[in-house]
C-alpha atoms as a PDB file:
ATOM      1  CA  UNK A   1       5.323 -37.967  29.291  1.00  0.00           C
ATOM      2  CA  UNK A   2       4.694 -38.949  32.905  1.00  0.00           C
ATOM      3  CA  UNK A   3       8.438 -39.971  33.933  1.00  0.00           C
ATOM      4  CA  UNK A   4       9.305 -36.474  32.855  1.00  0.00           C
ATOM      5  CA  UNK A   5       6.409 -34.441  34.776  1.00  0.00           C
ATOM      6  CA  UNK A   6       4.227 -33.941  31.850  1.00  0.00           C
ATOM      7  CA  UNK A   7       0.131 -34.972  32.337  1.00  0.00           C
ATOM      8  CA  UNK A   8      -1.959 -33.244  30.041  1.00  0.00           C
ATOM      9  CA  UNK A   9      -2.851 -35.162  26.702  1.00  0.00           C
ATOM     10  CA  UNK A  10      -4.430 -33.487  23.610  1.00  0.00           C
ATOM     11  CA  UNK A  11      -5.182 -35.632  20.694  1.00  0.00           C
ATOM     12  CA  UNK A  12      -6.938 -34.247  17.586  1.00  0.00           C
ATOM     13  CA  UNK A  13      -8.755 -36.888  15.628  1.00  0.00           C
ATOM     14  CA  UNK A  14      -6.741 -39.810  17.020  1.00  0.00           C
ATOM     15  CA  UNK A  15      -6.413 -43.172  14.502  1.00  0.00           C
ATOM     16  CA  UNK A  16      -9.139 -45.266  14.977  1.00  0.00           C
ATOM     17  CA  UNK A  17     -11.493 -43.027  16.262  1.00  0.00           C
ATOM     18  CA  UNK A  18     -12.059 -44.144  19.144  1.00  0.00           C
ATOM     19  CA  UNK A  19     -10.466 -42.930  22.421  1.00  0.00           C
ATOM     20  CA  UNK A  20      -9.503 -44.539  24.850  1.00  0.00           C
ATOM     21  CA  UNK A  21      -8.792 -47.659  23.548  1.00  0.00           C
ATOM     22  CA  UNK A  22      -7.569 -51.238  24.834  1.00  0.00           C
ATOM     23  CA  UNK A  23      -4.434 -51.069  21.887  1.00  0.00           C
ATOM     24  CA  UNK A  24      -3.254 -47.922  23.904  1.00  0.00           C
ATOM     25  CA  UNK A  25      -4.005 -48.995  27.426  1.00  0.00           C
ATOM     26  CA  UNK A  26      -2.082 -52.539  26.604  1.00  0.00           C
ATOM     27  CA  UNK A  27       0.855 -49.923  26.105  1.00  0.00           C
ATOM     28  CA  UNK A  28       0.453 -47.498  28.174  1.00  0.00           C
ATOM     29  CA  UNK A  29       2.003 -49.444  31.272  1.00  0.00           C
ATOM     30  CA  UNK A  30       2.091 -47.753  34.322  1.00  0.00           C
ATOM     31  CA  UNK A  31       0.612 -44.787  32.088  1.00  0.00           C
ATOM     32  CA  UNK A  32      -3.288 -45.629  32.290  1.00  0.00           C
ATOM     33  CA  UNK A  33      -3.920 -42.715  33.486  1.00  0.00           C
ATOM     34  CA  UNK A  34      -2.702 -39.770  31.435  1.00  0.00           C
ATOM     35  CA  UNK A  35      -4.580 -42.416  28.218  1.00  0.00           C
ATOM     36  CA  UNK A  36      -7.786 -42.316  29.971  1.00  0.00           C
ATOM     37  CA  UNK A  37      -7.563 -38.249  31.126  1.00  0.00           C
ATOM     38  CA  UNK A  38      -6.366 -37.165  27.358  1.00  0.00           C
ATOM     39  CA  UNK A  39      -8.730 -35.392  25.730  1.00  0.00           C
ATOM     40  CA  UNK A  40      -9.998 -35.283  22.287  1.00  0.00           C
ATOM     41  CA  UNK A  41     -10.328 -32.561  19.811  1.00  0.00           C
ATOM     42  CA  UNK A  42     -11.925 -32.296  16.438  1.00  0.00           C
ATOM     43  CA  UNK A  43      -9.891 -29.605  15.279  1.00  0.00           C
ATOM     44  CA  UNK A  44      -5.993 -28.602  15.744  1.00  0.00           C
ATOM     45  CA  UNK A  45      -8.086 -24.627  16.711  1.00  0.00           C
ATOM     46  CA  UNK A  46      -9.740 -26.220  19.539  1.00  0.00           C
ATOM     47  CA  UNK A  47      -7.196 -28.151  20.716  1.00  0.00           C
ATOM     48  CA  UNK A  48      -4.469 -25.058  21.097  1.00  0.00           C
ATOM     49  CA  UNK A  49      -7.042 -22.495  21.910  1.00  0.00           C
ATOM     50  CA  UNK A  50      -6.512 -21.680  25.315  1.00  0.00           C
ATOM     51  CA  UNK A  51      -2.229 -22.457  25.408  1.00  0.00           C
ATOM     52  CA  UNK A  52      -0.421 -18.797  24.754  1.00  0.00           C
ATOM     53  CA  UNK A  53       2.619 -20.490  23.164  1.00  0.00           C
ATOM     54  CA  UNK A  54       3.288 -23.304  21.047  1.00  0.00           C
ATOM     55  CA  UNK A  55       6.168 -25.170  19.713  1.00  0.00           C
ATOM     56  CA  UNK A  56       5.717 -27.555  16.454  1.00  0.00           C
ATOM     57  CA  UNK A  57       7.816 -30.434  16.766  1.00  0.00           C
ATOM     58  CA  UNK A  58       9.786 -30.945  13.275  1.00  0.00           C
ATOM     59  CA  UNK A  59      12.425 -31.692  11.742  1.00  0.00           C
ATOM     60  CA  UNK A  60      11.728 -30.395   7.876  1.00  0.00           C
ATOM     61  CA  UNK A  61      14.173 -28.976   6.881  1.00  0.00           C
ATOM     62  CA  UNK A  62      13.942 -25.152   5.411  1.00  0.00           C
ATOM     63  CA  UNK A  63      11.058 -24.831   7.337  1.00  0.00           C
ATOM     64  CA  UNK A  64      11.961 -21.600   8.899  1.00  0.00           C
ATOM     65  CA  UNK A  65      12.754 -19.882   5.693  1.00  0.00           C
ATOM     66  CA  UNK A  66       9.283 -21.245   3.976  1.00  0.00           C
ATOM     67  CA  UNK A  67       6.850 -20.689   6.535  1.00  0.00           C
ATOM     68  CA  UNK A  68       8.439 -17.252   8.268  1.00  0.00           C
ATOM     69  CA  UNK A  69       9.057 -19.147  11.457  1.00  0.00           C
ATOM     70  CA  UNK A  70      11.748 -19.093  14.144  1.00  0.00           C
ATOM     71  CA  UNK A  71      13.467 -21.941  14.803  1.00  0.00           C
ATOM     72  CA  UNK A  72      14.755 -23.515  18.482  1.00  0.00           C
ATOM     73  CA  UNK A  73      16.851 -26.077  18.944  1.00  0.00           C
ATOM     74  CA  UNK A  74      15.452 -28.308  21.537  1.00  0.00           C
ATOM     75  CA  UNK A  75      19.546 -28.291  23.077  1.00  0.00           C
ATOM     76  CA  UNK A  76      18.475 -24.509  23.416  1.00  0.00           C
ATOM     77  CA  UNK A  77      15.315 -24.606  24.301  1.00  0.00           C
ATOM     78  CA  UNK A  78      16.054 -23.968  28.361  1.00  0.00           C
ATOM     79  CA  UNK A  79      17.242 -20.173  27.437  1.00  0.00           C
ATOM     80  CA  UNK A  80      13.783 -19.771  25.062  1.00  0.00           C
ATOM     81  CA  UNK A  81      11.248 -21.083  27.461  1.00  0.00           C
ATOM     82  CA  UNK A  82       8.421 -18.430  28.072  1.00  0.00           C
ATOM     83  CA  UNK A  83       7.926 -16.761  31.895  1.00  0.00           C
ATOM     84  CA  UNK A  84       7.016 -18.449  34.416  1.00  0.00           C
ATOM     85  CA  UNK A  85       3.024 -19.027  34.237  1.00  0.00           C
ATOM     86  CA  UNK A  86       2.549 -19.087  30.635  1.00  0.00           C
ATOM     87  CA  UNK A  87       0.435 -21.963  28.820  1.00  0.00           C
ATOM     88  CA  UNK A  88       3.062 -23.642  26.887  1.00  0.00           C
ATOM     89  CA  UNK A  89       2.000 -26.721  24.434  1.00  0.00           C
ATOM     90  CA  UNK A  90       4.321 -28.884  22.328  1.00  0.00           C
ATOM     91  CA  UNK A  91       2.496 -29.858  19.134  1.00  0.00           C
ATOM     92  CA  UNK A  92       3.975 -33.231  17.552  1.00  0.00           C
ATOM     93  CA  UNK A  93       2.613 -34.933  13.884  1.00  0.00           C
ATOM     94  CA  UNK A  94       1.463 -37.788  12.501  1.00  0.00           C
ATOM     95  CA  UNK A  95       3.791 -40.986  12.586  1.00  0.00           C
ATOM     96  CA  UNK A  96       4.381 -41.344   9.144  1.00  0.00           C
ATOM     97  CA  UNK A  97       3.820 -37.511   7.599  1.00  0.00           C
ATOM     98  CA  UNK A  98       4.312 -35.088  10.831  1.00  0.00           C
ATOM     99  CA  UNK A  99       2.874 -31.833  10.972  1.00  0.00           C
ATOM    100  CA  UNK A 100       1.710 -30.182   7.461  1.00  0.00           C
ATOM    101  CA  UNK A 101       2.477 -26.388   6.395  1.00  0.00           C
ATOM    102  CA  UNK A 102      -0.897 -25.616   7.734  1.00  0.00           C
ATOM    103  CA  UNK A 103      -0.553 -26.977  11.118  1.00  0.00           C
ATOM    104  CA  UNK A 104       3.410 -25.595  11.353  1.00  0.00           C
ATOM    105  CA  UNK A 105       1.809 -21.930  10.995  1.00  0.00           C
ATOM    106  CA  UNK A 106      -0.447 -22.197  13.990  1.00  0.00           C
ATOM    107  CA  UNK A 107       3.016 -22.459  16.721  1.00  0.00           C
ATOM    108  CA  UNK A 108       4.881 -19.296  17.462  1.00  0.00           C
ATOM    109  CA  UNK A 109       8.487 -21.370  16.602  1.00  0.00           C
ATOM    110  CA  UNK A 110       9.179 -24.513  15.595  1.00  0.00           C
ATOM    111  CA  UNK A 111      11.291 -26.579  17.593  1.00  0.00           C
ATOM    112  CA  UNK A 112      13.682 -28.934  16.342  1.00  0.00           C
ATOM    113  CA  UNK A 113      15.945 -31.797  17.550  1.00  0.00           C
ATOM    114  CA  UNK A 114      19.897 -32.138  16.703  1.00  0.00           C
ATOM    115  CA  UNK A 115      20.074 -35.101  14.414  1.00  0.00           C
ATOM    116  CA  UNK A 116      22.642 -35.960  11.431  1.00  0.00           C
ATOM    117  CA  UNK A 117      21.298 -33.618   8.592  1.00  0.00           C
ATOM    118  CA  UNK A 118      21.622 -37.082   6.252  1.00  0.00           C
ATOM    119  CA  UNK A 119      18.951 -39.204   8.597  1.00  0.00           C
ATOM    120  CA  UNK A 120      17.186 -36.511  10.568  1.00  0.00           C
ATOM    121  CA  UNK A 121      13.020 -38.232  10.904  1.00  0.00           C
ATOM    122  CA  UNK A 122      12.733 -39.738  14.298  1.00  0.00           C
ATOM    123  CA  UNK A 123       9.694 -41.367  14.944  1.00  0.00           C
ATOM    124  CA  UNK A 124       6.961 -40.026  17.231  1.00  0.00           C
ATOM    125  CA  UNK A 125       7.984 -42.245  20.183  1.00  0.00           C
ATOM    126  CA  UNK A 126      11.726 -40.838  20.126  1.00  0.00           C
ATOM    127  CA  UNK A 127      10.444 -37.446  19.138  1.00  0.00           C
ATOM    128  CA  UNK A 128       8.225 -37.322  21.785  1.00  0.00           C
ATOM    129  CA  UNK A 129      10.750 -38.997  24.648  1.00  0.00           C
ATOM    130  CA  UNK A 130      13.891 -36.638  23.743  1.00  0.00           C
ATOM    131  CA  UNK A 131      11.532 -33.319  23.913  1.00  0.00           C
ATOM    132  CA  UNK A 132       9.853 -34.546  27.227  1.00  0.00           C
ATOM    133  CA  UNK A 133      13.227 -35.136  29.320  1.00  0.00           C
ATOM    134  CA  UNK A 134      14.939 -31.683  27.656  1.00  0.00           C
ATOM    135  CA  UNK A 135      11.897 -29.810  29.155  1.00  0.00           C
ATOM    136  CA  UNK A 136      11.740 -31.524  32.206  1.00  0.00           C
ATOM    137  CA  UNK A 137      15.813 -30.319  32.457  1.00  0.00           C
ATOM    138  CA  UNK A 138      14.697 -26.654  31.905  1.00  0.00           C
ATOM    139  CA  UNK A 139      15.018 -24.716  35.287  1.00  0.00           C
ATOM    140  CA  UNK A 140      12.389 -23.398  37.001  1.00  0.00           C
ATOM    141  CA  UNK A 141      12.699 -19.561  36.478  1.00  0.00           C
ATOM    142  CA  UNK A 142       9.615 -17.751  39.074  1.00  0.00           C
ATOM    143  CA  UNK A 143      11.558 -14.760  38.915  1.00  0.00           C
ATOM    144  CA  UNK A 144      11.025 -14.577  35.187  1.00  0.00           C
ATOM    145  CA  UNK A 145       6.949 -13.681  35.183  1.00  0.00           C
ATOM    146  CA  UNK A 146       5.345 -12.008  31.868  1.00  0.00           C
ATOM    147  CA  UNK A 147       4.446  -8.430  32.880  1.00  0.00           C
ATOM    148  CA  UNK A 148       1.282  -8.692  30.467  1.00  0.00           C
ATOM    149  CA  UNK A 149      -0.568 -11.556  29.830  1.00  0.00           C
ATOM    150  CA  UNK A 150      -0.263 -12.986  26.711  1.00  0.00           C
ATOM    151  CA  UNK A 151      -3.038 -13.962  23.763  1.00  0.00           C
ATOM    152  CA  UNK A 152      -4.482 -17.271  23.324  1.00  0.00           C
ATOM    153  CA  UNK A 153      -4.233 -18.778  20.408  1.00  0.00           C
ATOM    154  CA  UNK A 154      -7.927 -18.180  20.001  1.00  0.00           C
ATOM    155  CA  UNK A 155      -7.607 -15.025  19.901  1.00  0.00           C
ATOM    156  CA  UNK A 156      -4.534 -14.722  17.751  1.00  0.00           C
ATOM    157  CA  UNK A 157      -6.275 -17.308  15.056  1.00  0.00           C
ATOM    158  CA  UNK A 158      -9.150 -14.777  15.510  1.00  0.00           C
ATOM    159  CA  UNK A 159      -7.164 -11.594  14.987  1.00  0.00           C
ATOM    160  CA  UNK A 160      -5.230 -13.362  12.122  1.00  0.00           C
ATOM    161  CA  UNK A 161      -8.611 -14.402  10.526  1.00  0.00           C
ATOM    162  CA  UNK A 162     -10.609 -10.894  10.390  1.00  0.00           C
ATOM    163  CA  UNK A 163      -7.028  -9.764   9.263  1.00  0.00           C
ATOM    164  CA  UNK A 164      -6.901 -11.963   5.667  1.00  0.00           C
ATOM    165  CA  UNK A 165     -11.121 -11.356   5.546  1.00  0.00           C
ATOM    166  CA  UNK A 166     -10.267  -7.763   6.010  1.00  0.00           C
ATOM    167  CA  UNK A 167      -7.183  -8.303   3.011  1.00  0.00           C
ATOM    168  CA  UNK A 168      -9.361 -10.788   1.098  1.00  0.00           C
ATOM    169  CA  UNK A 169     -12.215  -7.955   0.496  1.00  0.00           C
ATOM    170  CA  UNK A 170      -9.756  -5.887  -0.888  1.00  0.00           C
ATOM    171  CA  UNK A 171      -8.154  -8.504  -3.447  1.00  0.00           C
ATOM    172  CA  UNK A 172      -5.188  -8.059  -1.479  1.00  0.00           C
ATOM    173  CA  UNK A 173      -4.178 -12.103  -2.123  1.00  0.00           C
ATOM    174  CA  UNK A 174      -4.045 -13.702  -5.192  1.00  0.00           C
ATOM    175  CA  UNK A 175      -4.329 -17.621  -5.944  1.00  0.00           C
ATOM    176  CA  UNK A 176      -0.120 -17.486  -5.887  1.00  0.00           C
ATOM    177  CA  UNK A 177       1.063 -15.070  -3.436  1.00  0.00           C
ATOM    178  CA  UNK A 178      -1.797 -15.930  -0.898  1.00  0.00           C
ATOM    179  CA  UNK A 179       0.320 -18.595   1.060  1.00  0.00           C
ATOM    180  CA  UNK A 180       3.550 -17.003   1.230  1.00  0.00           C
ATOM    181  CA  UNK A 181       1.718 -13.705   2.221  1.00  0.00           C
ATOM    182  CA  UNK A 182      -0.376 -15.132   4.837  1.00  0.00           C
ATOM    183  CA  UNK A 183       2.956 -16.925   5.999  1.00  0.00           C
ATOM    184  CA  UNK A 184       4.840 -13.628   6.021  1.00  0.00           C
ATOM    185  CA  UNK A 185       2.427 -12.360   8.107  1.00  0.00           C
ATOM    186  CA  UNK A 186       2.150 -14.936  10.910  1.00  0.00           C
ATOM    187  CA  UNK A 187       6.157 -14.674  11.169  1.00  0.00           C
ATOM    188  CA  UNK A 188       5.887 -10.751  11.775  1.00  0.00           C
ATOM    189  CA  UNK A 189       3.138 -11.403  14.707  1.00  0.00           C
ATOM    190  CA  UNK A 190       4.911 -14.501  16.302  1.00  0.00           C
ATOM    191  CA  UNK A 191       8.176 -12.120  16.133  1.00  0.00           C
ATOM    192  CA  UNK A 192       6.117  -9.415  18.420  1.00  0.00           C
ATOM    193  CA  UNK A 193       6.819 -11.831  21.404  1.00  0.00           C
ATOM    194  CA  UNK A 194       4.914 -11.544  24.036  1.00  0.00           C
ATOM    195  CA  UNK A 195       2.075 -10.588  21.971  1.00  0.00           C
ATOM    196  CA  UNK A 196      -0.365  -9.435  24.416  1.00  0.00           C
ATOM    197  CA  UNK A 197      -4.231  -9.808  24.880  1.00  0.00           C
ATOM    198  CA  UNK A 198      -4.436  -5.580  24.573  1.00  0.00           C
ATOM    199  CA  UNK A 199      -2.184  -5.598  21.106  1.00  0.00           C
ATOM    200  CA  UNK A 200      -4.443  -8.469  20.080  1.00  0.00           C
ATOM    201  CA  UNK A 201      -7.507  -5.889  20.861  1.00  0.00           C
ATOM    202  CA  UNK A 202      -5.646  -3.177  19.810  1.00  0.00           C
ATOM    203  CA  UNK A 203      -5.156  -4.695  16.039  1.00  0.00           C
ATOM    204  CA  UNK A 204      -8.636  -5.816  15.759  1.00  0.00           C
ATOM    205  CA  UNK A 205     -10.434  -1.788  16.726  1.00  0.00           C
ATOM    206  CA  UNK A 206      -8.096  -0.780  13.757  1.00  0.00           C
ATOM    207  CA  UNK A 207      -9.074  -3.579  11.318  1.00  0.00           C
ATOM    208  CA  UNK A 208     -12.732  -2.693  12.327  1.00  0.00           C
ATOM    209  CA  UNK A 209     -12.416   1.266  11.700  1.00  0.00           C
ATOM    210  CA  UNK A 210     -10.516   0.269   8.491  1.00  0.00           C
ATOM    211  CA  UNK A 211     -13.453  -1.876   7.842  1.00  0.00           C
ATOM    212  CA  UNK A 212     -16.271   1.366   8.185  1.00  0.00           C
ATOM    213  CA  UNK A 213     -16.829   2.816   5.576  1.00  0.00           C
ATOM    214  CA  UNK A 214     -15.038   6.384   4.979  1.00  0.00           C
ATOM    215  CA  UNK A 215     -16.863   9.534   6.362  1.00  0.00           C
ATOM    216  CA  UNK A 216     -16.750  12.813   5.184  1.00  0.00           C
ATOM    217  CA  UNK A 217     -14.570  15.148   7.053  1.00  0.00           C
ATOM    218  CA  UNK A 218     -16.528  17.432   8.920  1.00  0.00           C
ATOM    219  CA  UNK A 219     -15.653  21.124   9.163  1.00  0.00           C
ATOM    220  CA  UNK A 220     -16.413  23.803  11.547  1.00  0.00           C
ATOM    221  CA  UNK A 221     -19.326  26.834  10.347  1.00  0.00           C
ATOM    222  CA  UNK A 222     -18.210  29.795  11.593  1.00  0.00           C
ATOM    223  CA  UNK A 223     -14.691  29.753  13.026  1.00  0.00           C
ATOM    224  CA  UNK A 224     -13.110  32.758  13.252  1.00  0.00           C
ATOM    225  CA  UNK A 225     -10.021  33.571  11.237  1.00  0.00           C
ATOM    226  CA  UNK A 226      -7.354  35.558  12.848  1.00  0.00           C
ATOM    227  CA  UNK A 227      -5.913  38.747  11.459  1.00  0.00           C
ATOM    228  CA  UNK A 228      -3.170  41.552  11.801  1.00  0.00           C
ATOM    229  CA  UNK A 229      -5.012  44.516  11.354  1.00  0.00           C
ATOM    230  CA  UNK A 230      -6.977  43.852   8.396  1.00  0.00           C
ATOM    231  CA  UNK A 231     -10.056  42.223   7.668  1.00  0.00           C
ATOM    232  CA  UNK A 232     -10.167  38.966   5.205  1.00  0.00           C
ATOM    233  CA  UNK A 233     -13.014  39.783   2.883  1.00  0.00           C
ATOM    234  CA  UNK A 234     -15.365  36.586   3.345  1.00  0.00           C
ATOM    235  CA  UNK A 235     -17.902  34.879   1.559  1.00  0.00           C
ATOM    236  CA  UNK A 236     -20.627  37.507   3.261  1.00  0.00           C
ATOM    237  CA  UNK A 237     -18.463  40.820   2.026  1.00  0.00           C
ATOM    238  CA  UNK A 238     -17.976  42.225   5.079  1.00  0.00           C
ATOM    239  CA  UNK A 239     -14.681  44.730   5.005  1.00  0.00           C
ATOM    240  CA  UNK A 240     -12.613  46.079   7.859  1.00  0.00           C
ATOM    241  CA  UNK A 241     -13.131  49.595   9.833  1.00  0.00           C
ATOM    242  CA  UNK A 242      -9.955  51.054   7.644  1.00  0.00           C
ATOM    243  CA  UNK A 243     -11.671  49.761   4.374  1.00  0.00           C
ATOM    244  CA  UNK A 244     -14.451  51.455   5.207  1.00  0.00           C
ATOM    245  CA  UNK A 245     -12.859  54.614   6.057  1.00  0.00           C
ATOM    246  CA  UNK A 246     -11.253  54.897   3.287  1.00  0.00           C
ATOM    247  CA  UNK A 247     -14.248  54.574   1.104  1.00  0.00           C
ATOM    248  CA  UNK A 248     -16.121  57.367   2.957  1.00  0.00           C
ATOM    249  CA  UNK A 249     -12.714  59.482   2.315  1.00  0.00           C
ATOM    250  CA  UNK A 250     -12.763  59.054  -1.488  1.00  0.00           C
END
């Protein structure tokens, strides 16, 4: 991370439990400094809630079609960088399993690295190395600049969860659809890039006048009802002048 620019460290429930450690110091080399500064979350939520995009490390394959997710290729990844001024994370896995299905949904894309399709796992070291310089080779773009400032992931995750509450009260899911449907639904958001802190406000005032319950339409006492030339007999009888007339005639 630090020969490539990069000093912020988020770790969510490292191995061990404790953090820092000697193990990692021992290793860290010239790098004391990002290990002792890295902080530690007990939830993948808090540790992405303030960044406004995300990229999940992996190299699964099939994981775009699965999980409704668009997929960058890190030798790419220089024309699909965010403006200038947006909190970008990179969200890499465990050593052994990487990231889960549940973790991959949380990014906006995943980003993956060009290997040979027969041997593609790198470990996290590698992973973490090759990602690191590629971004550190992206060019500086402060002409690019977001006109409207994007959502946290807090309050996407918080959109996304009244959302599936909202769906969930109505039996909308069911014990086999409720993945690929939840899934489905992430992808369209993460597609409606830059998803913006008003859209994000926006979609929750609907989901809480869908939420009211239905009021009876009110209607107005009263109005008048236009005519040509003739009266429209009412509830209250009345008639028109000619009516009238031509009772008094007969």
């Amino acid at each position: 991370m630090k020969n490539f620019g990069l000093r912020e460290l988020r770790l969510v429930r490292p191995a061990g439990g404790e953090w820092p450690n000697e193990k990692a110091r021992a290793v860290a080399a010239r790098a004391v400094d990002l290990i002792d500064a890295a902080k530690v979350y007990d939830s993948l939520d808090a540790a992405l809630a303030d960044l406004q995009y995300v990229y999940a490390a992996s190299g699964r394959p099939r994981a775009q079609d699965k999980l409704a997710k668009d997929v960058v290729m890190l030798r790419g990844v220089q024309e699909a960088l965010p403006p200038a001024g947006t909190r970008i994370g990179v969200m890499f896995g465990r050593e052994d399993n990487g990231l889960y299905n549940d973790e991959l949904v949380r990014a906006n894309a995943i980003l993956t690295i060009d290997t040979d399709p027969g041997f593609y796992s790198l470990n996290l070291g590698q992973a973490v190395l090759i990602v690191c310089y590629e971004l550190f080779r992206a060019p500086r773009r402060p002409d690019l600049v977001a006109k409207r400032e994007r959502a946290s992931r807090r309050e996407v995750e918080g959109m996304l969860g009244r959302l599936f509450s909202a769906l969930d009260a109505r039996a909308f899911f069911t014990q086999y659809n409720r993945d690929v449907l939840q899934f489905a639904i992430r992808g369209f958001f993460d597609r409606l890039d830059p998803l913006s802190r008003q859209d994000v406000a926006a979609v929750r005032q609907v989901l809480k006048a869908l939420q009211r319950p239905p009021q009876p339409q009110q209607h107005q006492s009263g109005a008048a009802v236009p005519t040509l030339g003739r009266a429209v007999p009412g509830a209250d009888g009345t008639r028109s002048d000619a009516q009238r007339g031509r009772d008094a005639s007969a």
